[in-house]
Protein backbone atom coordinates (compact mmCIF):
# COMPACT_ATOMS: atom_id res chain seq x y z
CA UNK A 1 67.45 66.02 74.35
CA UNK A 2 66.66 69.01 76.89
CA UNK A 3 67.48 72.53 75.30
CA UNK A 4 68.21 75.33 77.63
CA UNK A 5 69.95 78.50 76.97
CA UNK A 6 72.88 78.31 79.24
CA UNK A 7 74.55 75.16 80.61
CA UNK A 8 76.77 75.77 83.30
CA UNK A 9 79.43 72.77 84.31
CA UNK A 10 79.94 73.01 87.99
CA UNK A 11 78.15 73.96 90.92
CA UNK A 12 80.58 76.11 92.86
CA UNK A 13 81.00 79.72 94.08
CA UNK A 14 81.48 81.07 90.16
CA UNK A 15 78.95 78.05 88.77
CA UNK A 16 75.90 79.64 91.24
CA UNK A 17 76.83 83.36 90.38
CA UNK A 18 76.98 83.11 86.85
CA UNK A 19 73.72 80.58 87.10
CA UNK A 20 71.44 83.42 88.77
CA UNK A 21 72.78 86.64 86.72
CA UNK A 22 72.24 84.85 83.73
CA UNK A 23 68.60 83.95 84.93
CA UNK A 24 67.71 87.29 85.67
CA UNK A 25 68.56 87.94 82.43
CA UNK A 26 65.47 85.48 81.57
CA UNK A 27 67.78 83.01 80.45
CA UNK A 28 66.85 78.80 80.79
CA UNK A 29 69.63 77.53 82.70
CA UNK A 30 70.68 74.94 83.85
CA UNK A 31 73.68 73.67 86.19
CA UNK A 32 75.38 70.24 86.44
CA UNK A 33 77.48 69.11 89.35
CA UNK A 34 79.09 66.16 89.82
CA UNK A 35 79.15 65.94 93.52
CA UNK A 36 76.08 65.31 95.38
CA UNK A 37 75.74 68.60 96.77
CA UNK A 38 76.33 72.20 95.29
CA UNK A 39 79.30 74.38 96.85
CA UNK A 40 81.33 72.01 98.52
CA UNK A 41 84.09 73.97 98.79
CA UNK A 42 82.41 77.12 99.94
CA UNK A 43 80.97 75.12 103.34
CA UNK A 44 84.74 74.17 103.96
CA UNK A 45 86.34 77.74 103.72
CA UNK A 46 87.33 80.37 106.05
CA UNK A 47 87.06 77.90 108.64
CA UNK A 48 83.79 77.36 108.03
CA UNK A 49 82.55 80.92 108.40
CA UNK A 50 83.80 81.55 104.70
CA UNK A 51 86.13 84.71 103.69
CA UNK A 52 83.85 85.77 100.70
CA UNK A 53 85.63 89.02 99.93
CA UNK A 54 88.71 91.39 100.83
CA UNK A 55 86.93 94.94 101.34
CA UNK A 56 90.42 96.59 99.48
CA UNK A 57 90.91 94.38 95.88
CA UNK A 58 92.84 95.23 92.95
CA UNK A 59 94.93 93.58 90.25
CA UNK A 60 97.60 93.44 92.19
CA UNK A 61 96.09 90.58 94.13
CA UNK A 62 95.96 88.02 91.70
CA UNK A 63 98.64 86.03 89.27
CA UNK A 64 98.14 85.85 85.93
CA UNK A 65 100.26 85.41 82.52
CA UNK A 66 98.33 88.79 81.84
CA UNK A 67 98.32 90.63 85.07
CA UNK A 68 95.64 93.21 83.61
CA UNK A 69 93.00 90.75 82.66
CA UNK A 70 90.99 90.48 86.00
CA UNK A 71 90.59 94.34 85.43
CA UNK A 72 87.81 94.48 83.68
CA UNK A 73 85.40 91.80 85.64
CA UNK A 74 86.96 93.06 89.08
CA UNK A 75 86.15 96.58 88.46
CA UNK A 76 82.01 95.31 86.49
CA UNK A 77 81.31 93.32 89.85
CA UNK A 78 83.27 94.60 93.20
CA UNK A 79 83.51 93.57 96.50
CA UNK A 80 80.79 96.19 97.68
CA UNK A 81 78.48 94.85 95.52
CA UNK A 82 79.08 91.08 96.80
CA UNK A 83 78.60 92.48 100.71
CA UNK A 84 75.32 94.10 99.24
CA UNK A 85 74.03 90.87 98.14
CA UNK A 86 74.91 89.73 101.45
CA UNK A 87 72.99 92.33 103.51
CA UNK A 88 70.44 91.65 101.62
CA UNK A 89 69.69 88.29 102.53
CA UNK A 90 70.34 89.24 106.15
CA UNK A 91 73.82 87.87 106.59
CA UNK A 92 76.17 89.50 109.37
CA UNK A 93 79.74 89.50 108.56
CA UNK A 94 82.80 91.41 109.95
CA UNK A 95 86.19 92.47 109.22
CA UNK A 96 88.76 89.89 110.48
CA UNK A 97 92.00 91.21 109.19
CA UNK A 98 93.74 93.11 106.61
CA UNK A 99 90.30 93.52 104.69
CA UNK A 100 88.94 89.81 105.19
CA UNK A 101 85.51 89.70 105.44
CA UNK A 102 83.68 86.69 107.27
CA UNK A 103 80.19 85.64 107.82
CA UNK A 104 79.39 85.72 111.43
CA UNK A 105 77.55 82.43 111.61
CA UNK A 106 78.56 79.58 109.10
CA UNK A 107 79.98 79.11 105.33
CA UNK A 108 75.91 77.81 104.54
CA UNK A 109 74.42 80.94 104.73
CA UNK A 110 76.37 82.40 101.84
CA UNK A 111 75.97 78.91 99.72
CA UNK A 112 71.93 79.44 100.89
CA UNK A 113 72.37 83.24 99.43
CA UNK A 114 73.59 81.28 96.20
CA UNK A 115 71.35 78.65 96.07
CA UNK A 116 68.29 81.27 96.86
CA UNK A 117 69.58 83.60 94.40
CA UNK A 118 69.26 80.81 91.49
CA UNK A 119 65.94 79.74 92.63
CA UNK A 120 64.72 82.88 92.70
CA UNK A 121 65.42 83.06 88.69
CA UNK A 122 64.41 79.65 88.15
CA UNK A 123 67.64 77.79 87.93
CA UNK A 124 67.59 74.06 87.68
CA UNK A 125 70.84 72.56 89.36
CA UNK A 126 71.27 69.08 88.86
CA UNK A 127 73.95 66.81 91.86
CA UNK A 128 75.23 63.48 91.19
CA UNK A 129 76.02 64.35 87.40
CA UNK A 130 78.88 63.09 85.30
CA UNK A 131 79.70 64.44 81.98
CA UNK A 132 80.59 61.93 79.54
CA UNK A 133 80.55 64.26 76.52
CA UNK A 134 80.58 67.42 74.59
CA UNK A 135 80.17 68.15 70.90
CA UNK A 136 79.56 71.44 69.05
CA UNK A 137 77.62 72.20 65.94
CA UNK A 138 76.25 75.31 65.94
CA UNK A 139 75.35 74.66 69.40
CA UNK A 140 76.50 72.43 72.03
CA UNK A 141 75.47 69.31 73.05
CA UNK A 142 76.37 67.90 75.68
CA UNK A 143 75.93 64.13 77.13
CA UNK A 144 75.88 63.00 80.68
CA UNK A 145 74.75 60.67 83.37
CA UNK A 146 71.31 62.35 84.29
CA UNK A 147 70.40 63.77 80.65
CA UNK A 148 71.04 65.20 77.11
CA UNK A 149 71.10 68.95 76.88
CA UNK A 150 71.01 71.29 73.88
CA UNK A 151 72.60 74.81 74.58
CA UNK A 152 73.51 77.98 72.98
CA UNK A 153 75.67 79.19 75.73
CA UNK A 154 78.43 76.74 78.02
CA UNK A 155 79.68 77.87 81.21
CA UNK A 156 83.17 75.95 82.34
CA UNK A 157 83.25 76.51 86.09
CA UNK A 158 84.46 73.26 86.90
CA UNK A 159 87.28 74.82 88.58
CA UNK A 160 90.79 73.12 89.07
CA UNK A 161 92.61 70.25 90.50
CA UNK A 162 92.84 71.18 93.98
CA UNK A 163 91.79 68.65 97.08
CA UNK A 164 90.02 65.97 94.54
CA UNK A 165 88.77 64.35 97.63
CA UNK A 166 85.92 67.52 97.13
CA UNK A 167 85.57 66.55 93.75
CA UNK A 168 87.73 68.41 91.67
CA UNK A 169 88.32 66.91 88.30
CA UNK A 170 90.69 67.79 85.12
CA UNK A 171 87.33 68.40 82.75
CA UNK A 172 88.05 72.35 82.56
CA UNK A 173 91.28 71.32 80.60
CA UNK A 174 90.13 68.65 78.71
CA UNK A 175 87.32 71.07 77.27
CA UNK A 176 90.17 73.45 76.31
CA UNK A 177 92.47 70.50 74.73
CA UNK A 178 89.26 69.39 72.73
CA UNK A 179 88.48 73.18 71.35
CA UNK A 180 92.63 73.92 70.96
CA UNK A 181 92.50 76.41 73.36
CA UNK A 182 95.60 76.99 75.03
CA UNK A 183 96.08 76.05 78.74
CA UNK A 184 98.78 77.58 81.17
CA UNK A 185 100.75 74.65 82.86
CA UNK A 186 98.26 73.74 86.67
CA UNK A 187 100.14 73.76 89.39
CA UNK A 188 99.00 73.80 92.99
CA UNK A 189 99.39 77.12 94.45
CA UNK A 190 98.27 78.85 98.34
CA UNK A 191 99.87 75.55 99.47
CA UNK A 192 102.20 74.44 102.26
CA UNK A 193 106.10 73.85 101.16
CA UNK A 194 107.90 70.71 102.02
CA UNK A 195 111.77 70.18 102.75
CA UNK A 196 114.69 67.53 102.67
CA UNK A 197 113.78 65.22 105.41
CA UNK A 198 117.58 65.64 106.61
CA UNK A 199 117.51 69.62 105.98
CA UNK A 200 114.39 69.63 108.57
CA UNK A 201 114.51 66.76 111.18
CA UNK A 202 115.17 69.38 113.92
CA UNK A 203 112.16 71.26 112.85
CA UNK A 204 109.64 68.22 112.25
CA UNK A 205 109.49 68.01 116.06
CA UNK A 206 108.13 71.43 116.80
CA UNK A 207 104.92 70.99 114.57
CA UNK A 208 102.29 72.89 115.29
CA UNK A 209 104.71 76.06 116.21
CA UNK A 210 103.80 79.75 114.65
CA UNK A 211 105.41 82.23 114.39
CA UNK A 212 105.00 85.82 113.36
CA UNK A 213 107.47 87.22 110.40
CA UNK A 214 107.84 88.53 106.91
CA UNK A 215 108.11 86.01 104.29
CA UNK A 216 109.43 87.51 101.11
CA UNK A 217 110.74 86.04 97.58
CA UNK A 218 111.96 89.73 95.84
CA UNK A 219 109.50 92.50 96.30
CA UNK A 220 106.47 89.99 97.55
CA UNK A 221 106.03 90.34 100.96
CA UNK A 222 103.74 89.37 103.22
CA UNK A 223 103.40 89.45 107.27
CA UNK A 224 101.62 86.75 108.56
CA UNK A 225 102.17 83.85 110.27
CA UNK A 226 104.21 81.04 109.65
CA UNK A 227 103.55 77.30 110.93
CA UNK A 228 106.00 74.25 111.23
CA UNK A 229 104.66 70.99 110.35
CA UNK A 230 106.45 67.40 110.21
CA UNK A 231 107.02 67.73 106.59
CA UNK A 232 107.78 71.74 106.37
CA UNK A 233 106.08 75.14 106.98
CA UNK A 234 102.43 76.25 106.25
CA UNK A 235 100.41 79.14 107.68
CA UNK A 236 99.42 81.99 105.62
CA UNK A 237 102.07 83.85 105.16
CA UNK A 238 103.89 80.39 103.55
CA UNK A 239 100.78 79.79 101.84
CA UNK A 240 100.48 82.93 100.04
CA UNK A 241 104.40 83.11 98.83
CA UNK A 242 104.09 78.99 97.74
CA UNK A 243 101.97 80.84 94.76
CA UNK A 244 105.26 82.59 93.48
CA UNK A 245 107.50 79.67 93.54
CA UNK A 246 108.31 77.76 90.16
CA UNK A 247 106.00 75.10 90.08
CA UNK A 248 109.03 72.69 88.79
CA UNK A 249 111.55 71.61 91.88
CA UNK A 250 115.01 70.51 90.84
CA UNK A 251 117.86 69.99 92.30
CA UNK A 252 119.30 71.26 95.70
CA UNK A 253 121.78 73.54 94.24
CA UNK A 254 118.72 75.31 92.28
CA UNK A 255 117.85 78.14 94.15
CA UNK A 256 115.07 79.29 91.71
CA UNK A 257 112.67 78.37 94.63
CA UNK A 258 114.47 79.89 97.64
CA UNK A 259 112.46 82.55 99.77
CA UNK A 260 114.08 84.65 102.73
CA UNK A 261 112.27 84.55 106.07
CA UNK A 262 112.08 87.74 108.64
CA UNK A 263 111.69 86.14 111.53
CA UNK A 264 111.52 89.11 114.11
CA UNK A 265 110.51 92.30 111.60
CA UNK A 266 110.02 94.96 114.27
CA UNK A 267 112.97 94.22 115.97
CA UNK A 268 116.68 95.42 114.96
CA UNK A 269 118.26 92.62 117.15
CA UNK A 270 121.62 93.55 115.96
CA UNK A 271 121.25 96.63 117.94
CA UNK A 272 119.16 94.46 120.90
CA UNK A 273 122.57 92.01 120.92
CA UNK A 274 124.47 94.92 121.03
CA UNK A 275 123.17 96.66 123.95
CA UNK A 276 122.96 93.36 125.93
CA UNK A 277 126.99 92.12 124.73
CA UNK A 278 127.87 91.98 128.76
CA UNK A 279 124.66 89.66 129.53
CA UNK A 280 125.57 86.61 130.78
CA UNK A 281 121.74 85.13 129.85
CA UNK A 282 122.54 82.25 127.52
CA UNK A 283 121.25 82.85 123.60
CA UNK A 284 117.97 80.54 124.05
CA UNK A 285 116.46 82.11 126.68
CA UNK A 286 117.35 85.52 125.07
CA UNK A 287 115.54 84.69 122.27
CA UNK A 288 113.19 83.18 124.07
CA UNK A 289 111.37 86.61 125.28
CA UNK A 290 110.52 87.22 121.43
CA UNK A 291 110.17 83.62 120.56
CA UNK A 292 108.08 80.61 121.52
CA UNK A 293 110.72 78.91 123.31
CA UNK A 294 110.64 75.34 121.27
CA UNK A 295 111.27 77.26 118.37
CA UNK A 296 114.25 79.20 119.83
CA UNK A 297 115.79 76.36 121.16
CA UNK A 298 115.52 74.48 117.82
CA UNK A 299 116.85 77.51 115.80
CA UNK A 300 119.65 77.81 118.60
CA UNK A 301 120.75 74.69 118.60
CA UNK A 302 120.37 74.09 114.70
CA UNK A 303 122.29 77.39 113.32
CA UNK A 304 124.57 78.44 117.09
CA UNK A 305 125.75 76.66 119.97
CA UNK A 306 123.65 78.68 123.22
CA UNK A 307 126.34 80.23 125.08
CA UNK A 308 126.04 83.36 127.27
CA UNK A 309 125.73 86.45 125.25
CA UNK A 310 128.72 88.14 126.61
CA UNK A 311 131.02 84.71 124.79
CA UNK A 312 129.50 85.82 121.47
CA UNK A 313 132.46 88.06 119.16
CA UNK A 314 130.74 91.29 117.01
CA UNK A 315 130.95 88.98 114.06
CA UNK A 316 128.77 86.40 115.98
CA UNK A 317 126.22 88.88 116.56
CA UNK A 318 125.88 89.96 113.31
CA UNK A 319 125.94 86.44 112.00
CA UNK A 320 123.04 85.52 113.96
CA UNK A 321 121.04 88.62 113.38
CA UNK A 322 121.63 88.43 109.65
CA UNK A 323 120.39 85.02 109.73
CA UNK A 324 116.75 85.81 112.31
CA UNK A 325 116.03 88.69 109.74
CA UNK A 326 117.11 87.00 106.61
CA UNK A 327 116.40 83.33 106.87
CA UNK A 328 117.00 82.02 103.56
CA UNK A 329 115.19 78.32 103.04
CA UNK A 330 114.80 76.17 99.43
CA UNK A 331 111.57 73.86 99.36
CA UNK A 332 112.28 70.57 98.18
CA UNK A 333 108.56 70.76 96.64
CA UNK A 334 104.84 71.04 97.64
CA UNK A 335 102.25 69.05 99.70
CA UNK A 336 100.76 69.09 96.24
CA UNK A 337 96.64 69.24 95.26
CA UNK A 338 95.32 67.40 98.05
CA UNK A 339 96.73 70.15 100.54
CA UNK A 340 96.50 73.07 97.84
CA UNK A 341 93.44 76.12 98.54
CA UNK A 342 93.76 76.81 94.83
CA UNK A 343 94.77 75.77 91.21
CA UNK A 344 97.18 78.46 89.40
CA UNK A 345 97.52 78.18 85.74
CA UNK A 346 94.39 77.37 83.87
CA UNK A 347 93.21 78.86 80.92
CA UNK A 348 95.54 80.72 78.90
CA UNK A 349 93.75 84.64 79.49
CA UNK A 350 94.88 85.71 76.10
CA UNK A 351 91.91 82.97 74.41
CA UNK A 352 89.53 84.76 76.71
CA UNK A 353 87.30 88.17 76.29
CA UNK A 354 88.35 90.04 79.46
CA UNK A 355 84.56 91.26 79.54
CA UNK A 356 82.65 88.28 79.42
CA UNK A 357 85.00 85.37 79.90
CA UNK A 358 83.82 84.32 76.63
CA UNK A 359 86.44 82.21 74.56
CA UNK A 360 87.69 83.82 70.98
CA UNK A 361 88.40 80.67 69.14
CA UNK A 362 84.68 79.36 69.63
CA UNK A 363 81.76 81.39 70.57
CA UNK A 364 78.98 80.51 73.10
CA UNK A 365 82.01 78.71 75.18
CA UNK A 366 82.99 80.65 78.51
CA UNK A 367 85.76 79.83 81.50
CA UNK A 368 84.67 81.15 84.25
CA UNK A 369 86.84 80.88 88.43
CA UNK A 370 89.64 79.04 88.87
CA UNK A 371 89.45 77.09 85.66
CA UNK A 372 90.93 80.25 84.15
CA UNK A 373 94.84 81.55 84.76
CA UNK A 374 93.80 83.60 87.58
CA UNK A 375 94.66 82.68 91.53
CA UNK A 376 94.37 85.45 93.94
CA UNK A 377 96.36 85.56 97.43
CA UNK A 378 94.90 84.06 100.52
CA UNK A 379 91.96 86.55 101.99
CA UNK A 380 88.53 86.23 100.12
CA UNK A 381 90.40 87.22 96.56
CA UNK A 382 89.59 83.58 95.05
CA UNK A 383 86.22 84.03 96.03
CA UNK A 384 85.54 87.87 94.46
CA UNK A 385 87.32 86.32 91.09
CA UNK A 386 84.75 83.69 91.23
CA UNK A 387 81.80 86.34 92.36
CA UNK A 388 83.35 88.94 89.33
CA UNK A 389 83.84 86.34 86.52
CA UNK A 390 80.41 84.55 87.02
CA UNK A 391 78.72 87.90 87.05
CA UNK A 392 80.68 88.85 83.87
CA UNK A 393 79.82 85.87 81.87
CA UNK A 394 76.26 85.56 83.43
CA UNK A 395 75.59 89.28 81.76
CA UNK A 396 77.05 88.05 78.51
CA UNK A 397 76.02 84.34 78.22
């Protein structure tokens, strides 16, 4: 049996972070990955060019059952200190929008930051690796396909259950089941929203139209895009309100889900209809000059017959504005893990140290990224929870 210090489970953005802070430290460590390359999912995001970090991030970013647990780690490792890293190793990046940093050339050079960073300390990571089981007694052991390890300190950064086809695997919560530690009901979250195949026939055949607007459930807001597909809507600004929607879809009549829809926000087109009520330019093309023109013709034709404006009463035109800038819609449900950027749920926060991601029911046993109940939005906030818990539980381990 090998004995290292620190085992870490998973070879992903918080798996590599926590592996090379706790090396400096002049810990032994080891990582184990199942797939048969490290960071997987860090070569596929952004594009490929990899949002690492929003330059503005606070609490209010990120869901949790304890919205003030990602405090502590957010504020020990920031997003300035990730970009220093960066420019460091020579990496150009820029600002894309609304604080999104990117790296100018490709996702790799931030996994080779990683990957260099954990050499540099000595850091053995091991590919191709299935666990097949963990005990504790006094310290872990831990059995898998490539060896036995001994270990003082284990690192879960197996992350959660989103697009398996990268790999991604239950074994976070079934190390929590075996040590009683309480898990938050997984469900997948930054994901695109399906609808009744009736409800949305008219809207299946513009796929691949986006549109501009403010998608809101309450006081969540966020202005982005939106983006029809055959099944329902994606694009960001769908994406990042799918993380505030009940992860259990009932019936029709169940508006629990619903979500309102500003489809023109810097427009008051009751006031535009109402300086244009002698026009005799029929609805569609109206709406046209502020719409892609599939998408006004579909929303014409699926809500108001297209008539010349001048046919339409005051209590038309208030109708249709009301329902442009107030578009209420009720998923039927979700395109589910294999379309989801991110797991919510996870690890209930209360069984965790908010300093060092260490659990409270049995020491030397850490959660670290997305296995734990914290999802940020869409715009490099997954990754600084990753950067911020690995560093917190690579200082501690």
């Amino acid at each position: 049996m090998k004995e290292v210090d620190v085992l870490i489970i998973g070879a992903g953005a918080a798996g590599l972070m926590c592996a090379a802070e706790a090396g400096k430290r002049g810990r032994s460590v080891t990582i184990l990955e199942l797939s048969e390359k490290p960071g997987k999912k860090i070569l596929i995001s952004g594009g490929g060019r990899c949002n690492f970090t929003n330059r503005i991030v606070t609490s209010e970013n990120f869901i949790s059952g304890n919205p003030h647990f990602c405090k502590s780690a957010l504020a020990g490792y920031t997003p300035e200190d990730f970009t220093k890293l960066v420019s460091q190793h020579g990496i150009s990046y820029h600002e894309k929008k609304l604080g999104q940093l990117f790296c100018n050339g490709s996702s790799g050079e931030i996994l080779n930051m990683l990957t260099d960073e954990c050499k540099k300390y000595g850091v053995k990571i091991i590919t191709d690796c299935r666990i097949s089981g963990i005990n504790h007694n006094g310290k872990f052991e831990i059995t898998s396909s490539y060896n036995n390890y001994s270990c003082a300190s284990l690192i879960i950064a197996s992350g959660g259950l989103s697009i398996p086809k990268m790999g991604a695997t239950d074994l976070a919560f079934r190390v929590a089941d075996q040590f009683k530690i309480n898990i938050c009901k997984p469900y997948p979250a930054l994901v695109p929203l399906t609808f009744d195949l009736n409800e949305w026939k008219e809207f299946s055949r513009i796929s691949g139209v986006s549109v501009d607007c403010v998608v809101s459930k309450g006081k969540i807001k966020f202005r982005e895009n939106i983006l029809f597909t055959h099944r329902g809507l994606s694009g960001p600004a769908v994406l990042q309100i799918s993380s505030y929607l009940n992860e259990t879809f009932s019936a029709k009549s169940d508006n629990v889900n619903a979500f309102e829809i500003d489809l023109l926000p810097d427009t008051d087109l009751f006031k535009l209809f109402s300086e244009n009520t002698g026009s005799k330019i029929h609805l569609t093309n109206f709406l046209s000059a502020y719409f892609p023109k599939r998408f006004a013709e579909t929303f014409t034709d699926k809500y108001f017959s297209s008539k010349p404006l001048n046919q339409y009463s005051q209590k038309d035109i208030k109708l249709l504005s009301e329902k442009i800038h107030n578009w209420e819609l009720i998923p039927s449900g979700t395109e589910g893990y294999a379309k989801a950027e991110v797991t919510a749920g996870g690890i209930d926060t209360s069984e965790l140290s908010s300093k060092t991601m260490e659990s409270k029911k049995v020491k030397g046993l850490y959660f670290i990224g997305e296995a734990s109940d914290v999802t940020g939005w869409l715009g490099g906030y997954n990754f600084q929870w990753a950067w911020s818990s690995g560093v917190a539980a690579g200082k501690n381990c």
